[in-house]
Structures are given as structure tokens and as C-alpha cells.
Protein backbone atom coordinates (compact mmCIF):
# COMPACT_ATOMS: atom_id res chain seq x y z
CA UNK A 1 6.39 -60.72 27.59
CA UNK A 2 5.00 -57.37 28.07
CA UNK A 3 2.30 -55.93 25.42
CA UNK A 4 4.04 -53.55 22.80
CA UNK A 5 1.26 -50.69 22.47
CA UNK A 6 1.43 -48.45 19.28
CA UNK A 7 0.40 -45.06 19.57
CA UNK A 8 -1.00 -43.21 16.92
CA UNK A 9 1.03 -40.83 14.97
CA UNK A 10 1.03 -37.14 16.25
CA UNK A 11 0.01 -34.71 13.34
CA UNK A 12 3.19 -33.26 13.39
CA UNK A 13 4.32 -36.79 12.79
CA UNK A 14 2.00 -37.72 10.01
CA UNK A 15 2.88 -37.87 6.35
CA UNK A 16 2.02 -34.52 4.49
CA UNK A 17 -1.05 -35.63 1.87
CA UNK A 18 0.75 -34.04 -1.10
CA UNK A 19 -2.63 -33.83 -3.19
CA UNK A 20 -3.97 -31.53 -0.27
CA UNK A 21 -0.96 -29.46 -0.76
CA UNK A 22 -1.28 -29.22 -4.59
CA UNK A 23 -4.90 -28.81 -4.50
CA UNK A 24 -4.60 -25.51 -2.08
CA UNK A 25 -1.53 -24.43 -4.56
CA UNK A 26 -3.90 -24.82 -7.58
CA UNK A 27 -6.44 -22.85 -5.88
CA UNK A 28 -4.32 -20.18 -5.12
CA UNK A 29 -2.78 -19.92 -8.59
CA UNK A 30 -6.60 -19.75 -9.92
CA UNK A 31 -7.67 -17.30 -7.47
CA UNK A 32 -4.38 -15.04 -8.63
CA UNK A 33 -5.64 -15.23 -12.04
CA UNK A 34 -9.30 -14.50 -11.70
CA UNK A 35 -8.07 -11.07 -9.42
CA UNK A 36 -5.33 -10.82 -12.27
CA UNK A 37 -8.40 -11.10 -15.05
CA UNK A 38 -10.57 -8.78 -12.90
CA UNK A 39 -8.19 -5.78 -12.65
CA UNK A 40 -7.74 -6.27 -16.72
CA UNK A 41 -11.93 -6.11 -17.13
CA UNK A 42 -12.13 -3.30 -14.49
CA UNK A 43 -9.47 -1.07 -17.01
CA UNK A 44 -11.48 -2.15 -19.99
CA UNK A 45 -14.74 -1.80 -19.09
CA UNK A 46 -15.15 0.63 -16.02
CA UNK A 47 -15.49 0.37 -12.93
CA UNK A 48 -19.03 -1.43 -13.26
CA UNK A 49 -18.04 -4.55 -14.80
CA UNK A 50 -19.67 -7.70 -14.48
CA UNK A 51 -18.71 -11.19 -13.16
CA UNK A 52 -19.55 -12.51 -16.58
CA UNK A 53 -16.68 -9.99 -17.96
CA UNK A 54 -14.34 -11.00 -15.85
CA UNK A 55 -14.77 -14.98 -16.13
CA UNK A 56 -14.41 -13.96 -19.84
CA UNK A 57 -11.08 -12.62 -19.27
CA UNK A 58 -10.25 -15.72 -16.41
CA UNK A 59 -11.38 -17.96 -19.47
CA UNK A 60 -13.39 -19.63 -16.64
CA UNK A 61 -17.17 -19.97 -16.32
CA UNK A 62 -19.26 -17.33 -14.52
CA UNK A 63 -20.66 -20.06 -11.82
CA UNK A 64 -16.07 -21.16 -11.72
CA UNK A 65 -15.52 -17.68 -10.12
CA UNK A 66 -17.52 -18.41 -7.22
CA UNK A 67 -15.50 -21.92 -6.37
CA UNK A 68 -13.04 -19.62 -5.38
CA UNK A 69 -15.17 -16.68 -3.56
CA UNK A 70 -18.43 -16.30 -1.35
CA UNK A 71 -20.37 -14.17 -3.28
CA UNK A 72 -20.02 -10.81 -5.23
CA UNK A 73 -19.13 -8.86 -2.05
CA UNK A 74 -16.66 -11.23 -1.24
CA UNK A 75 -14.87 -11.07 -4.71
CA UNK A 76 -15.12 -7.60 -4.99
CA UNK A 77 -13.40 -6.64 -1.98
CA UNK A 78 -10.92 -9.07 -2.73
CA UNK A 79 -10.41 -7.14 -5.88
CA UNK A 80 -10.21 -3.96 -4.16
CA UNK A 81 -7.52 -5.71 -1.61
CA UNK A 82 -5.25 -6.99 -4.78
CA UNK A 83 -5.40 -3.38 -6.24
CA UNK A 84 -4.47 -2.03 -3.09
CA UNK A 85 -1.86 -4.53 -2.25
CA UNK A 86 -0.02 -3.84 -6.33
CA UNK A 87 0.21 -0.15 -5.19
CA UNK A 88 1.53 -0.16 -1.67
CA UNK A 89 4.03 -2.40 -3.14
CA UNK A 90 4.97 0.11 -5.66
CA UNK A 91 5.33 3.08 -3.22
CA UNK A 92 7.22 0.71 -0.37
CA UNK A 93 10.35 0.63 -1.68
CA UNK A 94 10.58 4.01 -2.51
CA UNK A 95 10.82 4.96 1.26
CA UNK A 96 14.08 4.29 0.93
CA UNK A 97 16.95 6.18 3.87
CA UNK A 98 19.51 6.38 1.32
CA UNK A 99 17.80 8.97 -0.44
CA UNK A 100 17.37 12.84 0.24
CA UNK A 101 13.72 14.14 1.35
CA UNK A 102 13.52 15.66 -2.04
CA UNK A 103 13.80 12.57 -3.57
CA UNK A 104 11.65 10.61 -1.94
CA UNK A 105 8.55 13.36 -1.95
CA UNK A 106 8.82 14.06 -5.74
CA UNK A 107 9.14 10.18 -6.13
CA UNK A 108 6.47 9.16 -4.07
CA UNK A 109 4.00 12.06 -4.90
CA UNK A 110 4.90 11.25 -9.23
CA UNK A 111 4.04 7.51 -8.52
CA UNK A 112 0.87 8.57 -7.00
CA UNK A 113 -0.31 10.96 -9.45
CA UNK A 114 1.16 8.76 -12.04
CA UNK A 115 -0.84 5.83 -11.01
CA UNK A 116 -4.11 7.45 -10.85
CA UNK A 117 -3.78 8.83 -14.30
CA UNK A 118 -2.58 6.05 -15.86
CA UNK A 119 -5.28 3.06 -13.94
CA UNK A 120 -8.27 5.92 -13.31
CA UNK A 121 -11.03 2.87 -13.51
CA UNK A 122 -9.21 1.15 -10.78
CA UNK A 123 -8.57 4.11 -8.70
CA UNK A 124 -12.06 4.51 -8.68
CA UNK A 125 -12.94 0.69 -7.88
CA UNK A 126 -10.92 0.57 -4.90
CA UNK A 127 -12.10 4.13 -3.65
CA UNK A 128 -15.50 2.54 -3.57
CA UNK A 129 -17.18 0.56 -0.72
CA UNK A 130 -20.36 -0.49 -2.35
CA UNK A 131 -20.74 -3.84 -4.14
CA UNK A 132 -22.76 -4.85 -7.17
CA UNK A 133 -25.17 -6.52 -5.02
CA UNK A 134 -25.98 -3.63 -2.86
CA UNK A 135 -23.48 -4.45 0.04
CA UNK A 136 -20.72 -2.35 1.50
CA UNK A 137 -17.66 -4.13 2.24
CA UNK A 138 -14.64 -2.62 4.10
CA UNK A 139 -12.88 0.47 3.56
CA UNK A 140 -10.10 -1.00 1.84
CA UNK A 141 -8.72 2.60 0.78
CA UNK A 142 -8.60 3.06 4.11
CA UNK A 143 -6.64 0.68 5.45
CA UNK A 144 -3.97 1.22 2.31
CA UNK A 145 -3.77 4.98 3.35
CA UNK A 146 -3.25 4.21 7.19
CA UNK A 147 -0.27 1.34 6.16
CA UNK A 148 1.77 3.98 3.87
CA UNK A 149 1.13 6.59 6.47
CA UNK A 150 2.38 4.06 9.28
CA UNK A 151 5.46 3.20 7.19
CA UNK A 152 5.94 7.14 6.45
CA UNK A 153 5.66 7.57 10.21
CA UNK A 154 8.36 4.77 11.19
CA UNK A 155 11.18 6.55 9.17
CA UNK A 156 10.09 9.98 10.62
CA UNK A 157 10.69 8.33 14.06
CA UNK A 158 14.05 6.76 13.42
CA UNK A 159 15.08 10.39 11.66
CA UNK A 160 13.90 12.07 14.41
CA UNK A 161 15.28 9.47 16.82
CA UNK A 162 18.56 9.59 15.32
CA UNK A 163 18.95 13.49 15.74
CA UNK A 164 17.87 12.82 19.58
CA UNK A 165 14.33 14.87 18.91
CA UNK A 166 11.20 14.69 20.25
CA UNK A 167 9.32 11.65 17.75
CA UNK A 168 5.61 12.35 19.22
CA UNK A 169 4.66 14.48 15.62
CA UNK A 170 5.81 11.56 13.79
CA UNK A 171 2.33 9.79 13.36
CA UNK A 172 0.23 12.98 13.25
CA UNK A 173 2.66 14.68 10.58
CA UNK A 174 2.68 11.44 8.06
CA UNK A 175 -1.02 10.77 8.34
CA UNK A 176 -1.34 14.61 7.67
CA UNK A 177 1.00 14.17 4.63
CA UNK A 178 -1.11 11.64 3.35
CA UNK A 179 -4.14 12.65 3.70
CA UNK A 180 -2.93 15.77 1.41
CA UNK A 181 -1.97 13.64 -0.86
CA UNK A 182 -4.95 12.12 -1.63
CA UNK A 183 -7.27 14.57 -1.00
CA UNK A 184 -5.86 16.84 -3.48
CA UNK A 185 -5.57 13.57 -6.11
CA UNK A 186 -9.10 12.84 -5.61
CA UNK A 187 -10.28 16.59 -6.52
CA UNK A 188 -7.99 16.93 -9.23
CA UNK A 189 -9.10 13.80 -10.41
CA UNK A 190 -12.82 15.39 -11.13
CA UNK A 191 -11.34 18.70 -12.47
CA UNK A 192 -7.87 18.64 -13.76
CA UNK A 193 -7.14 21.47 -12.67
CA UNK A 194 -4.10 22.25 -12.91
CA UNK A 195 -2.20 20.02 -15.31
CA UNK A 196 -0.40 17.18 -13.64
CA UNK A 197 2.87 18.44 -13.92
CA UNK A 198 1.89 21.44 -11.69
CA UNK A 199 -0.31 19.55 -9.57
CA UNK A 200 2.99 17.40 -8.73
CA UNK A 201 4.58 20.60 -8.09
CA UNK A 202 2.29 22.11 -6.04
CA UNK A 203 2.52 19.08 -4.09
CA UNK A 204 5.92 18.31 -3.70
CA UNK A 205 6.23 21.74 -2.52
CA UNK A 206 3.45 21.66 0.27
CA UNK A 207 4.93 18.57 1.46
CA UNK A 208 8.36 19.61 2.09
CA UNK A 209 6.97 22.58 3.73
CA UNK A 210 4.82 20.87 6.23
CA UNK A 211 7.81 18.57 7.02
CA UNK A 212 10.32 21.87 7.30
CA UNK A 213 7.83 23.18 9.37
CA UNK A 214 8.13 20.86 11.78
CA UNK A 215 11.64 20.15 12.26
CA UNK A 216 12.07 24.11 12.72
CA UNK A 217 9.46 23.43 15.62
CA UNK A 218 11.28 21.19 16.90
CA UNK A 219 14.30 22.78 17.16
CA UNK A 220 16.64 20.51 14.14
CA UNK A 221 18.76 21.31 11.71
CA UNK A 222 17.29 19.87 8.17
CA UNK A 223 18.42 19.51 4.97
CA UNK A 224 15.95 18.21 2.11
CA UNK A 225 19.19 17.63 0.17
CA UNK A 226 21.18 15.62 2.00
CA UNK A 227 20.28 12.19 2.30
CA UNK A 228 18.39 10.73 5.56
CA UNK A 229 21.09 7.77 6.21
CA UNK A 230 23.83 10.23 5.95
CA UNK A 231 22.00 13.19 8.35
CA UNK A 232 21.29 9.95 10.93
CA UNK A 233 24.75 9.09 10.85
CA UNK A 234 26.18 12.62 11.43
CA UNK A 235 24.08 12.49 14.58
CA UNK A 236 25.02 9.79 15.59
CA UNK A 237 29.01 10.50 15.34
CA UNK A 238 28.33 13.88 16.76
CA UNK A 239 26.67 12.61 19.47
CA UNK A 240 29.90 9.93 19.91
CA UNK A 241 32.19 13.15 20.43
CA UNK A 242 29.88 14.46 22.73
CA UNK A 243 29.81 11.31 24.75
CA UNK A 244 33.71 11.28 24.28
């Protein structure tokens, strides 16, 4: 009779170890907390708090935080990532087609100010690059500004798409909005000059210009009042009946 072989098992094949599983969940869910309990120590104490603060706050021992990160650097960019990641979710949604330009600049630019005013020790924290050890880690601010600015830019494009315009000023004119932004947030943030109810204003108002601006230059009919979804689709029908 011929020899039955056995192969092995491919991976895909194998049984999943279950503790594995759990044990990567449970260090996950500890992680979460300790970058949870470090954005709570950052608002209480500053900006300069220790790791001894926030394994306080973790209810975890000092040396337990660094089961779960490199070193200092490590955990502190880390922080800087979950700070940024809370308030790009927060302005996200808000870029919403269903609502008018005006809405979605006085929304966006109130969250903004709001945010800064309200969390100023973590505004500052994730602004920063250098680590308590000496270290500079990446520019996490950065990266946050260019990933609103490239979701600002993707509904410029399919607004300007939509009306059959050129989209090339899409990138340049969010990333210019942007930048605005947070310039003038930054400096206001040292002075306070004017209140923040003007400073929104002022804002919200330079904003819509710059984008008014453009569409003149580029030759389309805008209306900051008038929702985007509903200008797209009036493009779109009128160019049906012009294709009819």
C-alpha cells in the first residue's frame, strides 16, 4: 500500500492561539489608557509633566509604562500622535457637502479656536518636537495640518470638478487656508489679542475671502450660502441639458 504522507499545516491553516490574541488586545487596551492618563496629567500639570505623573494617573508603576513604549521619546510622540489623532477626528466630520461654505468655515474655524482655548497645555505638547530626554521626535503637528489640509483639498476638487473648473488651486488654496488658520491661533495664543469672538470673526471672514477670490479667478459662479451638494448637483443637471 502506498505511504500516506502528512504535511504540515499551512499558517493560514493553523489554529489561532487565542491567548496571543488576548494578550495583544490587553496590551492595546493598556496602552489606550496610559495615552488616555497622559493627556489627563498633561491638562493638569503642563506641558512638562513627568512619567511618574502620568503612571500616577494610569494607576500603573513608572517602570509599567515602559512595557508598553521604548523610551520617553517613544511615549511622548505617541502622546503627541493620540492628541493629534482626538482632534482631526473632531474637525473630519465637519467637512461635511451638505452644508453651505459658511457653515463649514465658522464651524471648523470655532472648533479650532475652541479647542485651543479650552486644552491650551495640550496644544502646546503636540506643537512641540522636543522630548524630556533631549530628543526631537517627528513633527507630528505637521503631519495633522497636511491631513486636514489634504481632506480640505479633496472637497475643493470634487466642487470644483463638479462645476467643470479648473481643480489645479485646490491643494495650494487649502494648505493656504490652513496655514492661516493656525498661524493666526498660534499668535493669538501668546497675546489675546483680540478676544476670541473677534478673532473667529476675523477669521471666518479672511477665509471666505480667499476662497471667493478664487472661484472669481476662475471664472464660477459661488454662493457661500447655498450648500456644496446642492451647487454640485445644479452643475451637474445643467450640464445634462447641455448634453441634451
Amino acid at each position: 500500500m502506498p505511504r500516506t504522507t502528512h504535511r504540515p499545516p499551512r499558517p493560514d491553516e493553523r489554529p489561532t492561539d487565542r491567548r496571543a490574541v488576548r494578550w495583544e488586545d490587553h496590551k492595546a487596551a493598556r496602552r489606550q489608557l496610559i495615552l488616555d492618563s497622559a493627556l489627563t496629567a498633561i491638562e493638569v500639570d503642563g506641558p512638562a509633566v513627568g512619567v511618574s505623573r502620568i503612571a500616577e494617573h494610569a494607576h500603573v508603576t513608572r517602570a509599567g509604562i515602559y512595557r508598553f513604549f521604548r523610551d520617553r521619546a517613544d511615549l511622548d510622540y505617541q502622546i503627541r500622535a493620540h492628541i493629534a489623532d482626538k482632534v482631526l477626528a473632531d474637525l473630519a466630520p465637519r467637512l461635511d457637502l451638505s452644508r453651505t461654505p459658511t457653515e463649514l468655515i465658522h464651524d471648523s474655524v470655532h472648533a479650532y479656536i475652541s479647542w485651543t482655548t479650552e486644552h491650551p497645555h495640550l496644544h502646546h505638547f503636540v506643537g512641540s518636537r522636543a522630548s524630556r530626554n533631549g530628543t526631537a521626535g517627528p513633527d507630528v503637528a505637521t503631519t495633522a495640518k497636511t491631513t486636514i489640509a489634504t481632506q480640505i483639498a479633496d472637497l475643493f476638487t470634487a466642487v470644483l470638478d463638479a462645476l467643470d473648473a479648473d481643480t489645479s488651486s485646490a491643494g495650494p488654496l487649502a494648505f493656504a487656508l490652513v496655514g492661516l488658520v493656525d498661524a493666526t491661533v498660534n499668535r493669538w495664543r501668546r497675546s489675546r489679542v483680540p478676544e476670541a469672538a473677534q478673532l473667529e470673526s476675523l477669521l471666518c471672514g479672511w477665509t471666505l475671502q480667499l476662497i471667493s477670490s478664487n472661484m472669481e479667478a476662475l471664472g464660477v459662479a459661488f454662493d457661500p450660502h447655498i450648500p456644496l451638494q446642492t451647487t454640485m448637483d445644479r452643475a451637474y443637471a445643467a450640464a445634462g441639458e447641455r448634453a441634451d
